[in-house]
Protein backbone atom coordinates (compact mmCIF):
# COMPACT_ATOMS: atom_id res chain seq x y z
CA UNK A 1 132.75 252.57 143.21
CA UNK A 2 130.14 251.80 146.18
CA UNK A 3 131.97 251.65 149.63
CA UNK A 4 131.01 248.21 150.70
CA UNK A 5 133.54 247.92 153.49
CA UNK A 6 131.42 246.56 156.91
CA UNK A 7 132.62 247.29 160.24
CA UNK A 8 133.98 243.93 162.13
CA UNK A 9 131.52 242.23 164.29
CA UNK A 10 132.79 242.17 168.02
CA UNK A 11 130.97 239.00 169.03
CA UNK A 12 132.27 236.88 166.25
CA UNK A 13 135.58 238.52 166.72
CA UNK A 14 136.26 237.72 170.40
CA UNK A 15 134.90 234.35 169.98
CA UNK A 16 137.40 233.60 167.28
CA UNK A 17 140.35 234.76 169.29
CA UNK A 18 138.99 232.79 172.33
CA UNK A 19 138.85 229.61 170.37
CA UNK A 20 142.51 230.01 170.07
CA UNK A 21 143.42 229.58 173.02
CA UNK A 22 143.09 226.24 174.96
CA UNK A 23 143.96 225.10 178.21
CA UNK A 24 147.18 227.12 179.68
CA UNK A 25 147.56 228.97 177.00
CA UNK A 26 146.48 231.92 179.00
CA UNK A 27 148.48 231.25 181.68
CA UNK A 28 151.39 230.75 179.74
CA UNK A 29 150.81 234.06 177.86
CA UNK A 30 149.95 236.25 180.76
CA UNK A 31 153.81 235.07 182.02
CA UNK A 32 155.48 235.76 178.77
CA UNK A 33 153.45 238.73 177.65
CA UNK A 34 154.08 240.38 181.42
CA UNK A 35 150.23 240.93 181.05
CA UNK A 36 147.90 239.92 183.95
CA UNK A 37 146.33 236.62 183.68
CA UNK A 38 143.04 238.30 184.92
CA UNK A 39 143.14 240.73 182.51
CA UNK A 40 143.94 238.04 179.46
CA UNK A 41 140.80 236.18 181.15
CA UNK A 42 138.73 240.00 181.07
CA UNK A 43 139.70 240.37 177.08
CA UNK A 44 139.62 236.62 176.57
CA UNK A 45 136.22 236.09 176.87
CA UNK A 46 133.37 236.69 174.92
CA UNK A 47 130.61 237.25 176.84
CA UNK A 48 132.16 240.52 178.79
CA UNK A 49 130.66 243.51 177.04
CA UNK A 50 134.06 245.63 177.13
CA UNK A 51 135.03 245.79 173.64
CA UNK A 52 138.71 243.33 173.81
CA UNK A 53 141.89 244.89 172.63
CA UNK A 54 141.68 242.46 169.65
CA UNK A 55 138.15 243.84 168.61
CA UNK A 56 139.80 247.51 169.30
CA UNK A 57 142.19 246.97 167.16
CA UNK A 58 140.28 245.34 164.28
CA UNK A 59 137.97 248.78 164.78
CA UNK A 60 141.16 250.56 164.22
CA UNK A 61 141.91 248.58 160.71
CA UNK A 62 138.22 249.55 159.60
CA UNK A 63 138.32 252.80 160.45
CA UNK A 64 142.46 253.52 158.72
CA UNK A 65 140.63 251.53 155.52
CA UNK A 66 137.62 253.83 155.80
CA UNK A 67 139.32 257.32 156.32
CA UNK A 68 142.15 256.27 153.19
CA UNK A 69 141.73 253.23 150.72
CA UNK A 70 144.47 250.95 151.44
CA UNK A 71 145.61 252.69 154.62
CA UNK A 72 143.99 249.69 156.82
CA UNK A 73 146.04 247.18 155.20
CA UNK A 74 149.37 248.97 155.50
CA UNK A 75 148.90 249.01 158.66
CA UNK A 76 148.01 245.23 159.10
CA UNK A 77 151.00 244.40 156.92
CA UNK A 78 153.55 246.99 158.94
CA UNK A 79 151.93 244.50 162.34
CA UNK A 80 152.57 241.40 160.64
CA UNK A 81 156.11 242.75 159.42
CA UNK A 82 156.65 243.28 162.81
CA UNK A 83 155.50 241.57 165.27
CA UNK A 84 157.79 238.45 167.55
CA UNK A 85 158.40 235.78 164.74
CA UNK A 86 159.67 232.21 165.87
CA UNK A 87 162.48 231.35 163.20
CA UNK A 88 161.68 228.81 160.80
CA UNK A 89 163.09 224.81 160.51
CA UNK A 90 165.90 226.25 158.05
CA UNK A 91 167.05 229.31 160.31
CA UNK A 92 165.34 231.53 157.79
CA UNK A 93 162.82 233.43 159.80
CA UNK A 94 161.30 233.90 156.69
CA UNK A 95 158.03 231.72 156.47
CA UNK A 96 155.78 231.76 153.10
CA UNK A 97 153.47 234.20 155.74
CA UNK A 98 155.85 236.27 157.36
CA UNK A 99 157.42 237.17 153.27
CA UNK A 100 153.83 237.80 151.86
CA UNK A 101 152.88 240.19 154.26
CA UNK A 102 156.71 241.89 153.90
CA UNK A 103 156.32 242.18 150.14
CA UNK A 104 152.64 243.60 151.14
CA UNK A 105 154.55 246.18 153.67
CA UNK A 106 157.21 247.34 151.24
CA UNK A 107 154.67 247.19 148.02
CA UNK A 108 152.55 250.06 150.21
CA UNK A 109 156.53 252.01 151.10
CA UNK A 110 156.79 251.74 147.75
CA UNK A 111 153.66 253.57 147.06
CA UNK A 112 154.40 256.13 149.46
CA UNK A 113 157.76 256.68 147.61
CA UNK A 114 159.92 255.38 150.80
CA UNK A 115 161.71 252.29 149.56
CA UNK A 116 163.53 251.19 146.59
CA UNK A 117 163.14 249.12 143.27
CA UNK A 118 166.11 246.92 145.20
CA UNK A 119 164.01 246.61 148.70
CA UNK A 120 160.96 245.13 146.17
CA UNK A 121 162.39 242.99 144.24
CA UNK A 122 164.18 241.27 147.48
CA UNK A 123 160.97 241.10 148.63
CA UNK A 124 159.99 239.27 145.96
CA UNK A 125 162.34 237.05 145.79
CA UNK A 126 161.74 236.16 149.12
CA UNK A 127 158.38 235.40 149.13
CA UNK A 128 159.20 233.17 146.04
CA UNK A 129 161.53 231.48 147.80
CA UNK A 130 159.05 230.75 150.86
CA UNK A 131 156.58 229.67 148.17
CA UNK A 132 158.52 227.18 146.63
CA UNK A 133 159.73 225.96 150.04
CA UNK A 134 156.43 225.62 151.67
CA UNK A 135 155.25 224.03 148.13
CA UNK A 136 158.25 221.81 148.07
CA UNK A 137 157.84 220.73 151.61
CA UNK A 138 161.39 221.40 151.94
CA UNK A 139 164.58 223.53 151.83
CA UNK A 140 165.09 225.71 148.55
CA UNK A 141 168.45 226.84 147.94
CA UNK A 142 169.62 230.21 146.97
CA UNK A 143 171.98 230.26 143.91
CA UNK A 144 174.78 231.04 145.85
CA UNK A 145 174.41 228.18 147.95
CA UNK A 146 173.83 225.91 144.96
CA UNK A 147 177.28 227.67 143.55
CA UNK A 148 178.88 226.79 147.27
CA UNK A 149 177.60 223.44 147.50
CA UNK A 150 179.01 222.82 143.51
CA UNK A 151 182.55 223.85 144.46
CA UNK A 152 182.42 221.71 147.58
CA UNK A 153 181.81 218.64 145.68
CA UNK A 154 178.01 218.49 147.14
């Protein structure tokens, strides 16, 4: 099979992550991250020639993916696993993004031989759970909770 995989293109990539932010955003994340709002500014912007962290790090993927098929995205889904999530509406923490990329992290342990049938298959249960939330537009409840809510009279 040809290796078609491209290295990332640093202009498109710092202009992308610029775009994100908008006004006082980098202000705001310079206090919480503890990181220098003239440094943000430095990696922020797109027309500085020093390659940005987020560029760096997007090099890093390519080159994991390149050295070891699938070894790039293990290593995006053990970041997304994680990194600070804000908990969802329902107290969950578990948002139809946050599960996918956990069932994508414990699919690759798996692979590796470092996690249970058991640790899958919650997985996947709770990324079907987030799906049919998110698709639902609302809470889905567990079975237990269903069970609960039955004896309550609810």
């Amino acid at each position: 099979m040809p290796d078609n995989l491209q290295p990332p293109d640093q202009e498109e990539i710092e202009k992308a992550v610029r775009d994100l932010f908008k006004d006082g955003d980098i202000t705001e994340t310079a206090r919480h991250s503890r990181i220098p709002r003239s440094t943000l500014y430095k990696q922020l912007n797109p027309n500085d020639v020093t390659e940005s962290i987020a560029y760096q790090f997007m090099m890093l993927l390519y080159g994991a993916e390149k050295a070891k098929e699938g070894l790039g995205e293990s290593l995006w889904a053990l970041v997304s696993r994680m990194r600070p999530k804000r908990v969802d509406r329902y107290g969950s923490g578990n948002s139809l993004e946050a599960a996918y990329f956990n069932l994508r992290a414990v699919l690759a342990e798996r692979e590796d031989g470092l996690c249970s049938d058991e640790k899958v298959e919650d997985a996947k249960s709770r990324l079907a759970e987030a799906t049919a939330r998110a698709g639902a537009g609302c809470r889905v409840m567990s079975a237990a909770q269903i069970a609960r809510d039955a004896r309550m009279g609810g």
